[in-house]
N, C-alpha and C. Protein backbone atom coordinates (compact mmCIF):
# COMPACT_ATOMS: atom_id res chain seq x y z
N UNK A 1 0.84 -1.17 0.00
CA UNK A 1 0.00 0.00 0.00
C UNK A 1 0.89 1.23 0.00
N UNK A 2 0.99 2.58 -1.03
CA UNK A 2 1.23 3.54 -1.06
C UNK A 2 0.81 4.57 -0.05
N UNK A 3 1.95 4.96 0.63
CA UNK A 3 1.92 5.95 2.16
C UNK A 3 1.10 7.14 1.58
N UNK A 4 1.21 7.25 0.40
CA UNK A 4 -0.05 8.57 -0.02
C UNK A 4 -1.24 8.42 -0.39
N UNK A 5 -1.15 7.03 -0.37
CA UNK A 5 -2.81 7.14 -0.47
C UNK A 5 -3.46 6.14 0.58
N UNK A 6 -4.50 6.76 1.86
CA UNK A 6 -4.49 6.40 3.03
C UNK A 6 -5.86 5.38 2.31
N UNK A 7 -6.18 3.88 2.93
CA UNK A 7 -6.71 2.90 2.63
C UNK A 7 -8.37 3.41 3.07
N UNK A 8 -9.14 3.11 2.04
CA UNK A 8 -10.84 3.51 2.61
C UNK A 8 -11.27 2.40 3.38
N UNK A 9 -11.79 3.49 4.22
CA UNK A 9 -12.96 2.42 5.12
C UNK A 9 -14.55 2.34 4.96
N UNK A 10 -14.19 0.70 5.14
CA UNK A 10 -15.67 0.53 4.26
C UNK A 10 -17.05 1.26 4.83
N UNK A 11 -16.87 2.25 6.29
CA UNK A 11 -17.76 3.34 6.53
C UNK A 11 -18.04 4.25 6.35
N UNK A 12 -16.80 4.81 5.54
CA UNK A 12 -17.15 5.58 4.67
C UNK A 12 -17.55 5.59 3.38
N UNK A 13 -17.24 4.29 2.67
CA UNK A 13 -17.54 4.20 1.68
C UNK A 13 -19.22 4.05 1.63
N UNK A 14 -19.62 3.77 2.47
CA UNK A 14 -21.13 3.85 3.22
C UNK A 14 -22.19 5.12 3.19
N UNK A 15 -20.76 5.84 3.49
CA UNK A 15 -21.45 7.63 3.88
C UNK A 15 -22.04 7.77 2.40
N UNK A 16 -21.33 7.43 1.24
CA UNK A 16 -21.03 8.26 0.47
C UNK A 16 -22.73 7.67 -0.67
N UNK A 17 -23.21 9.10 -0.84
CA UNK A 17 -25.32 8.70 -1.67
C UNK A 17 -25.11 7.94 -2.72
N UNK A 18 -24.02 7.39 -3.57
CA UNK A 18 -24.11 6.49 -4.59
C UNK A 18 -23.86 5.14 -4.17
N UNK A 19 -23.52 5.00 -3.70
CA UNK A 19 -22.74 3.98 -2.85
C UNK A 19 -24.13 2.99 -2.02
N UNK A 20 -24.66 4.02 -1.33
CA UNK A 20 -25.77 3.98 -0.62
C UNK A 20 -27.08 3.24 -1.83
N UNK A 21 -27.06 4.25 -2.68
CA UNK A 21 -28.27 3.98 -4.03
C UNK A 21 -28.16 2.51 -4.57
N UNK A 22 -26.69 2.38 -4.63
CA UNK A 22 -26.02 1.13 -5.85
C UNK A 22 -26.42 -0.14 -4.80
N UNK A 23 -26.37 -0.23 -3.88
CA UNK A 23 -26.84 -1.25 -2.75
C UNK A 23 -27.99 -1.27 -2.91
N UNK A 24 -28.85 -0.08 -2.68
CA UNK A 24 -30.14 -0.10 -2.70
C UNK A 24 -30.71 -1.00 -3.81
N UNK A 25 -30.59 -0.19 -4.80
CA UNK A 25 -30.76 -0.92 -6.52
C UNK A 25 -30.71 -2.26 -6.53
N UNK A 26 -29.49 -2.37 -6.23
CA UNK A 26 -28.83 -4.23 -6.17
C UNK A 26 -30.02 -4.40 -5.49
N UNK A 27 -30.17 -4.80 -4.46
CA UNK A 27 -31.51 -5.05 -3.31
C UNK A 27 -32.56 -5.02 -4.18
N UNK A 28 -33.08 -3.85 -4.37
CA UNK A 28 -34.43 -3.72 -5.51
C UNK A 28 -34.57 -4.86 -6.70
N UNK A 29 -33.04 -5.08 -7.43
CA UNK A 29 -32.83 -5.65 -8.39
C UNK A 29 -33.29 -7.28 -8.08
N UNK A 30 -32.46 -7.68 -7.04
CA UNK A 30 -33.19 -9.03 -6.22
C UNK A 30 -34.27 -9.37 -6.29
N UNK A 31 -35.26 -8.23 -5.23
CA UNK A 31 -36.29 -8.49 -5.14
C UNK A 31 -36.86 -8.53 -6.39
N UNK A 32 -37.08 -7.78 -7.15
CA UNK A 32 -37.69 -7.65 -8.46
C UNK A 32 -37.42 -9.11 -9.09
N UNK A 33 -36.52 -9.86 -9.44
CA UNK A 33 -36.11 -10.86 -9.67
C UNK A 33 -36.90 -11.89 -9.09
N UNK A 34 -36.96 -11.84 -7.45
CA UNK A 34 -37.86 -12.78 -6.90
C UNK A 34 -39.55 -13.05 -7.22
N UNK A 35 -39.75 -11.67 -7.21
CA UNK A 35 -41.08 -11.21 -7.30
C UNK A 35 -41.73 -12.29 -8.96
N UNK A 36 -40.84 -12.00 -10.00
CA UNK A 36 -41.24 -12.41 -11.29
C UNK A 36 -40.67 -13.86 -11.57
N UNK A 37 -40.04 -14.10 -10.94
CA UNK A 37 -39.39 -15.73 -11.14
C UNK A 37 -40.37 -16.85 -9.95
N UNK A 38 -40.99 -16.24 -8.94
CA UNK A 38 -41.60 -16.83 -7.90
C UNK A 38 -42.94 -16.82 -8.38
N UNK A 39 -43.41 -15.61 -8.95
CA UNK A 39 -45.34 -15.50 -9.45
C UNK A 39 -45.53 -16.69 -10.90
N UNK A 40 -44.35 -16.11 -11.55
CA UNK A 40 -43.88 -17.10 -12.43
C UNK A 40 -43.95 -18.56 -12.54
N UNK A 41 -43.22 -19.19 -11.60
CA UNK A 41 -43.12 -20.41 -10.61
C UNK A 41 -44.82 -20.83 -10.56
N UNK A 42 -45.38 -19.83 -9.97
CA UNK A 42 -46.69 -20.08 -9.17
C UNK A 42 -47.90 -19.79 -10.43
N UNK A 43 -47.62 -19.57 -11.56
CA UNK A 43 -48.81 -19.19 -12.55
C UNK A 43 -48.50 -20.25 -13.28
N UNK A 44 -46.87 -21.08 -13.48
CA UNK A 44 -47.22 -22.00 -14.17
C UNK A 44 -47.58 -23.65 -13.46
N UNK A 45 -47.49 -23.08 -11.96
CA UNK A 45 -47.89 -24.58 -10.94
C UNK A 45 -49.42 -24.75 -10.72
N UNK A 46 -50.05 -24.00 -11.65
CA UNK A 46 -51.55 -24.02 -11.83
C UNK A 46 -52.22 -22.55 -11.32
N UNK A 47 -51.91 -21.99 -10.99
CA UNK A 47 -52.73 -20.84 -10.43
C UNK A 47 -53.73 -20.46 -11.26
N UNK A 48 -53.46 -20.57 -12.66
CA UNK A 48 -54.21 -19.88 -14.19
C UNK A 48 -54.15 -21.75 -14.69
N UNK A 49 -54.78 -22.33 -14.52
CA UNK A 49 -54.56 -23.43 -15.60
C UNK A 49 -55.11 -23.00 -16.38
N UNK A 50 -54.10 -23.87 -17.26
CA UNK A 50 -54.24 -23.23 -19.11
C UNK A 50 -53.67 -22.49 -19.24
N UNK A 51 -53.16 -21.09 -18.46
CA UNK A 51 -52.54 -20.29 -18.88
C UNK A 51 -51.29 -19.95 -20.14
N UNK A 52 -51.15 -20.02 -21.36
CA UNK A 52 -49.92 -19.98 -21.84
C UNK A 52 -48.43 -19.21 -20.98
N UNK A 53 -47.55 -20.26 -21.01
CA UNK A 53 -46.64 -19.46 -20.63
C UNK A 53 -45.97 -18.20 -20.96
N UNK A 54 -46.33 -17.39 -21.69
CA UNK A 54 -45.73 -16.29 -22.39
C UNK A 54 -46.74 -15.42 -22.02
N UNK A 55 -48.11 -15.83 -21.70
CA UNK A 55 -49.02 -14.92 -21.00
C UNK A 55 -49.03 -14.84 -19.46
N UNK A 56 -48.07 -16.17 -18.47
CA UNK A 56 -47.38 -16.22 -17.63
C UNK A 56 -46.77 -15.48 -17.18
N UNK A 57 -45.37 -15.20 -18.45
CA UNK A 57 -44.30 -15.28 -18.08
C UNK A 57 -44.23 -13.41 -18.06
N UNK A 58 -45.25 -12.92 -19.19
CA UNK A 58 -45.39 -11.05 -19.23
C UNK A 58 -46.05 -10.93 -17.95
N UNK A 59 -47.04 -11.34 -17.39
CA UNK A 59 -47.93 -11.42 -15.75
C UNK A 59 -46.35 -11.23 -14.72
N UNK A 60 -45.87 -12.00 -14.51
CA UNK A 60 -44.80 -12.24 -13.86
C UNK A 60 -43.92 -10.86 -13.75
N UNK A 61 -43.58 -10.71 -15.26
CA UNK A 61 -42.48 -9.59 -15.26
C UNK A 61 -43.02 -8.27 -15.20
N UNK A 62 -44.55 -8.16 -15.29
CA UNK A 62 -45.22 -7.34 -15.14
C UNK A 62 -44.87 -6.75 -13.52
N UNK A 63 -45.47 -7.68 -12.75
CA UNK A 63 -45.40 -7.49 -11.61
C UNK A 63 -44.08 -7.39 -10.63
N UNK A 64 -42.92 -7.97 -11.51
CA UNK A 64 -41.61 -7.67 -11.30
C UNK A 64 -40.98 -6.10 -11.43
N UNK A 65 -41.56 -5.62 -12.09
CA UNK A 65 -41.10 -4.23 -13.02
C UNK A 65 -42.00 -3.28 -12.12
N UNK A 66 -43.07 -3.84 -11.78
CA UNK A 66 -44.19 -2.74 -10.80
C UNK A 66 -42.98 -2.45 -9.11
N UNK A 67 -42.52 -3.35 -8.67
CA UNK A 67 -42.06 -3.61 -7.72
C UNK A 67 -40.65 -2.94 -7.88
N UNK A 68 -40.11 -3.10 -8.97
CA UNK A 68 -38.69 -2.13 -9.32
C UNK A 68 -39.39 -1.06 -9.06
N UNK A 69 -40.36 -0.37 -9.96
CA UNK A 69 -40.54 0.80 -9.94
C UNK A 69 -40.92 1.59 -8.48
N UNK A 70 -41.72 1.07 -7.47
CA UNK A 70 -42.02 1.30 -6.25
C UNK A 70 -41.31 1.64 -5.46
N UNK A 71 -40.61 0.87 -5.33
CA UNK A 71 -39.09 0.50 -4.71
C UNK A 71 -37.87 1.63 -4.77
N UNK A 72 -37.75 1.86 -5.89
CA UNK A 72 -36.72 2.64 -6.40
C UNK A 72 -37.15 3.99 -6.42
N UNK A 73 -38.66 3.98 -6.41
CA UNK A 73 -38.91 5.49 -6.37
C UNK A 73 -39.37 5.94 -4.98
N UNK A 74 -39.71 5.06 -4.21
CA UNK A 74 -40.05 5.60 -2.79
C UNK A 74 -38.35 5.27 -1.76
N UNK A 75 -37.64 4.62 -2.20
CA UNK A 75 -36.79 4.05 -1.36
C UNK A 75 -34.99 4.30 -1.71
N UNK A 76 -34.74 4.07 -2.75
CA UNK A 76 -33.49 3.79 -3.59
C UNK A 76 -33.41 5.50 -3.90
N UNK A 77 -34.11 6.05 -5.00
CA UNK A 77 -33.88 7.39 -5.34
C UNK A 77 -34.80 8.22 -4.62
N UNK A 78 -35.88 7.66 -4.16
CA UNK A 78 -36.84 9.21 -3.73
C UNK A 78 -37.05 10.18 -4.89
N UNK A 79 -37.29 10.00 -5.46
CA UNK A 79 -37.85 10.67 -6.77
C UNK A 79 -39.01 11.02 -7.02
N UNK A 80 -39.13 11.66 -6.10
CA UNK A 80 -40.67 12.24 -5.75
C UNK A 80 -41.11 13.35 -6.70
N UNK A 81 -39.55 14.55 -6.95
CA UNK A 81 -39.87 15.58 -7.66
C UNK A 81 -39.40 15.59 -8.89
N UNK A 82 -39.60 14.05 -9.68
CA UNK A 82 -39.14 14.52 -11.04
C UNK A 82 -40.68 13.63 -12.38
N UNK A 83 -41.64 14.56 -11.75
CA UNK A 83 -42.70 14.19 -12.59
C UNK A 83 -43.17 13.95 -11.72
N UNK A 84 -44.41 13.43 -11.99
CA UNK A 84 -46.20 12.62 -11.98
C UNK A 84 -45.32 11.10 -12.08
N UNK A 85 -46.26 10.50 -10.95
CA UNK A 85 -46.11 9.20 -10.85
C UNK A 85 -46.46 7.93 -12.25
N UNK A 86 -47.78 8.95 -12.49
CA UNK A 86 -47.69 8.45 -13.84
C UNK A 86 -46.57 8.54 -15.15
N UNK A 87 -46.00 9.79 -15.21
CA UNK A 87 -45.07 10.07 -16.24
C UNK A 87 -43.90 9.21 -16.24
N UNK A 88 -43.58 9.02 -14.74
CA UNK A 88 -42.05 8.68 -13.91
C UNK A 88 -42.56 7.04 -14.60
N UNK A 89 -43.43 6.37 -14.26
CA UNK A 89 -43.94 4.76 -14.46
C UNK A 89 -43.88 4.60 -15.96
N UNK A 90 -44.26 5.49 -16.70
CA UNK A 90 -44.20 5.62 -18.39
C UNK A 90 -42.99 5.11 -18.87
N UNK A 91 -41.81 5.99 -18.27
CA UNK A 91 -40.36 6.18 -19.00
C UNK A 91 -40.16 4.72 -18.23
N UNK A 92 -40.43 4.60 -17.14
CA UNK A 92 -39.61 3.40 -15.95
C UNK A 92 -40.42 2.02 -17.33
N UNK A 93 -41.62 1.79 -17.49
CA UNK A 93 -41.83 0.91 -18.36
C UNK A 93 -41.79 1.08 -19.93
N UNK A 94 -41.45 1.72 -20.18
CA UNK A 94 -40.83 1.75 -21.60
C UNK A 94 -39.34 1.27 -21.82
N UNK A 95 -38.76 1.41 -20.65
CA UNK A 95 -37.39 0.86 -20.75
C UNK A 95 -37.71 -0.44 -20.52
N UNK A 96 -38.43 -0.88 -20.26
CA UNK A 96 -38.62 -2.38 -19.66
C UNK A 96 -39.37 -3.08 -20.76
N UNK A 97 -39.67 -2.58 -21.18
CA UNK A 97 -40.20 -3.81 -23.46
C UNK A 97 -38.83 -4.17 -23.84
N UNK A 98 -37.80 -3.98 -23.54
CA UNK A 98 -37.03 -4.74 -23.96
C UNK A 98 -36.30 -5.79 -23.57
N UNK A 99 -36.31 -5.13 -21.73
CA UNK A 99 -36.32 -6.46 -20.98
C UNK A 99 -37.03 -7.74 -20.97
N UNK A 100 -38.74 -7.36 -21.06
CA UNK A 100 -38.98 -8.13 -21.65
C UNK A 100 -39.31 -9.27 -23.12
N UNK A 101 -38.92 -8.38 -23.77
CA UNK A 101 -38.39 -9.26 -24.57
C UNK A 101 -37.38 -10.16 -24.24
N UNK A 102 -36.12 -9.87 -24.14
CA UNK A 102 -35.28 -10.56 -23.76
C UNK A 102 -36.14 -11.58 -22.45
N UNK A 103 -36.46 -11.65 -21.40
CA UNK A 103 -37.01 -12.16 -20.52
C UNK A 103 -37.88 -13.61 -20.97
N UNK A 104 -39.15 -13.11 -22.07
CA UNK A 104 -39.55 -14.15 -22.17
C UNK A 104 -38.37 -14.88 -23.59
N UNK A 105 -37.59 -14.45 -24.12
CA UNK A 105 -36.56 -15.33 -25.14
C UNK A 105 -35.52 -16.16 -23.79
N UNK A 106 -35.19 -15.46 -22.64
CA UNK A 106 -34.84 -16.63 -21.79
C UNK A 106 -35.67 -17.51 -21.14
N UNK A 107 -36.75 -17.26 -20.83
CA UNK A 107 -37.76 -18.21 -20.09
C UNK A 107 -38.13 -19.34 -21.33
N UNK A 108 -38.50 -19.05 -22.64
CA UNK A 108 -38.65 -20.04 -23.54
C UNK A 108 -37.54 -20.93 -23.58
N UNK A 109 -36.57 -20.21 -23.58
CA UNK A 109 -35.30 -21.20 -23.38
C UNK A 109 -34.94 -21.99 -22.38
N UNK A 110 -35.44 -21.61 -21.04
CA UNK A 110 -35.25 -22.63 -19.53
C UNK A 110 -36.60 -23.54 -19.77
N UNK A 111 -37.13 -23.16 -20.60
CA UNK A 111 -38.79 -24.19 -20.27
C UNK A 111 -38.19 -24.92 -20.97
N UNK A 112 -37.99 -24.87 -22.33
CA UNK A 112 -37.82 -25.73 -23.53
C UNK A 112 -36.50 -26.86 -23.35
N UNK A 113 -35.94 -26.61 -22.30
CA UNK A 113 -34.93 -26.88 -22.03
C UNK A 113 -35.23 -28.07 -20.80
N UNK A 114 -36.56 -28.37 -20.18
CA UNK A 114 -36.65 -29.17 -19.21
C UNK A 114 -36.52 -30.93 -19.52
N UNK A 115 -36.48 -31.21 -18.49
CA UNK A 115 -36.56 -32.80 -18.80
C UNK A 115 -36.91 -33.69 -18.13
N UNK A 116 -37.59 -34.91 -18.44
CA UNK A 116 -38.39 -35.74 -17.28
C UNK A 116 -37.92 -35.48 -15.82
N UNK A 117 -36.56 -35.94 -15.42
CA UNK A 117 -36.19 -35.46 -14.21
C UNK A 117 -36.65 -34.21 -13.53
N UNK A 118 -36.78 -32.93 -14.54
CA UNK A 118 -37.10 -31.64 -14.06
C UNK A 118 -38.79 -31.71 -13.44
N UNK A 119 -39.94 -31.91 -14.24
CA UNK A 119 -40.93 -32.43 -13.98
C UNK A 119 -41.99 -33.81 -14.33
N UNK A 120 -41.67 -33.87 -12.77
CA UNK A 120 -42.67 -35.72 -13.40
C UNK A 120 -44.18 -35.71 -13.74
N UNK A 121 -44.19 -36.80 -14.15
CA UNK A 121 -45.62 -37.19 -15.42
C UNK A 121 -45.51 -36.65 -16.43
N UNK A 122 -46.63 -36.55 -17.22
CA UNK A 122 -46.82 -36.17 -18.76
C UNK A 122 -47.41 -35.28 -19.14
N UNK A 123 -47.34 -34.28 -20.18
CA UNK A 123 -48.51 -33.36 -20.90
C UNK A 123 -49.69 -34.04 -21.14
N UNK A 124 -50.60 -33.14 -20.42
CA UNK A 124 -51.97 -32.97 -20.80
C UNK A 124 -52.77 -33.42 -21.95
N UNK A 125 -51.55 -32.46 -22.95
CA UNK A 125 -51.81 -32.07 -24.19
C UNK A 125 -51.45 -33.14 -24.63
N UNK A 126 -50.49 -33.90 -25.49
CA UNK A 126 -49.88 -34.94 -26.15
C UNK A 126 -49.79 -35.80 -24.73
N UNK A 127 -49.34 -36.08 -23.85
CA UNK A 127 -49.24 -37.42 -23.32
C UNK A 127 -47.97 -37.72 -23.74
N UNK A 128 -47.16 -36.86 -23.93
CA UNK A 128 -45.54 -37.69 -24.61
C UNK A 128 -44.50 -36.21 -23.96
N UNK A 129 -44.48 -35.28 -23.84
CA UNK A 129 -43.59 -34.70 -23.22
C UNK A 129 -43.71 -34.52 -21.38
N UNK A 130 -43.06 -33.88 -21.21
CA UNK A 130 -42.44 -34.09 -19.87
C UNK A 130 -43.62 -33.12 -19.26
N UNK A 131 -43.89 -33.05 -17.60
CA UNK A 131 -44.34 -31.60 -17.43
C UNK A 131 -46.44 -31.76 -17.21
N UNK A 132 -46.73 -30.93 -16.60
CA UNK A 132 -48.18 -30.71 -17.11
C UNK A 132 -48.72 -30.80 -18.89
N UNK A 133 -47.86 -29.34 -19.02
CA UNK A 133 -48.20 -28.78 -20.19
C UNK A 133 -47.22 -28.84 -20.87
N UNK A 134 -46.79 -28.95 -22.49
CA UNK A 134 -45.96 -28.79 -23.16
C UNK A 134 -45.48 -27.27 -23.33
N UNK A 135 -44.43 -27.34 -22.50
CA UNK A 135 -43.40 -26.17 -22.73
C UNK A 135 -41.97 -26.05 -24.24
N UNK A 136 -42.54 -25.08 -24.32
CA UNK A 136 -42.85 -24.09 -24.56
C UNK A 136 -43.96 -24.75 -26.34
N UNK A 137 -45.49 -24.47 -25.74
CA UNK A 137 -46.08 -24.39 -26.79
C UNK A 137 -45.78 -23.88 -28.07
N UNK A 138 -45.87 -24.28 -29.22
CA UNK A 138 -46.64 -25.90 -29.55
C UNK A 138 -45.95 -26.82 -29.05
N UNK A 139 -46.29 -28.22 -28.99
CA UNK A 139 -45.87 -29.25 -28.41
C UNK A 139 -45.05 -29.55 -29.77
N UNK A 140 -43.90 -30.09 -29.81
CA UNK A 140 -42.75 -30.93 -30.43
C UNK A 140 -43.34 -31.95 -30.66
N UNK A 141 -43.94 -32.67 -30.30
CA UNK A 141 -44.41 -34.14 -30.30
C UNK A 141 -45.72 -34.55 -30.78
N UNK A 142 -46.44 -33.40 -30.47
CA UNK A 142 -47.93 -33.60 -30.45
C UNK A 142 -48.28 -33.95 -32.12
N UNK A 143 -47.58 -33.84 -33.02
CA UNK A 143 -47.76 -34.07 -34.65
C UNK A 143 -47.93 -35.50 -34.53
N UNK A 144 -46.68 -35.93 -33.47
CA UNK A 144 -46.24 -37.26 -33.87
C UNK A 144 -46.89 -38.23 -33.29
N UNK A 145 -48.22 -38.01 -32.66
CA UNK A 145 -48.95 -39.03 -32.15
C UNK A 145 -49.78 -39.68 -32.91
């Protein structure tokens, strides 16, 4: 360690409002994560039977993105004075169509990706893939019966 430059302590690095925010965020970021991977979880363990997963999986991230936004504006930034709650939620979900996009192109990909081990018994639908329902609709198989 260089005698001129005295070592930070991680209480101050604490003091300091970005520092503070970037924790916050992270935190927010979590939860938000939990929020849409757990409703998620729970819309395709029947809550909506029938539900398509992609009508799931936007429900989910819907309610993931509501919870960023809450969060971050009452807690993380306090951003009380930069707009209408409505305006502030506008820009906050307009950035977020692309997340979801991306979101449900990974969720098609972890569904499509399961395998007997992942869930036991059979589709509904065909009787030949893994699962309740054939993930990610259409069924792969269902031609071939």
């Amino acid at each position: 360690m260089s005698p001129l430059r005295p070592r930070a302590q991680p209480t101050a690095l604490l003091q300091r409002r970005s520092v503070r925010q970037l924790i916050k965020f992270s935190l927010v970021g979590v939860s938000s994560t939990a929020v849409d991977k757990g409703s998620l979880w729970l819309l395709l363990q029947g809550v909506l039977p029938g539900v398509p997963w992609a009508i799931g999986a936007t429900l989910s991230y819907s309610l993931g993105v509501i919870n960023g936004f809450l969060w971050n504006r009452h807690w993380t930034f306090r951003a009380r004075e930069h707009g209408s709650v409505g305006e502030q939620f506008f820009r906050f979900l307009s950035t977020n169509v692309v997340g979801l996009l991306l979101n449900l192109g990974a969720t098609r990909a972890v569904l499509s990706s399961r395998t007997p081990s992942d869930s036991p018994g059979r589709c509904s639908s065909c009787g030949r893939c893994p699962g309740a329902r054939c993930y990610p609709p259409p069924c792969s198989t269902a031609g071939a019966m």
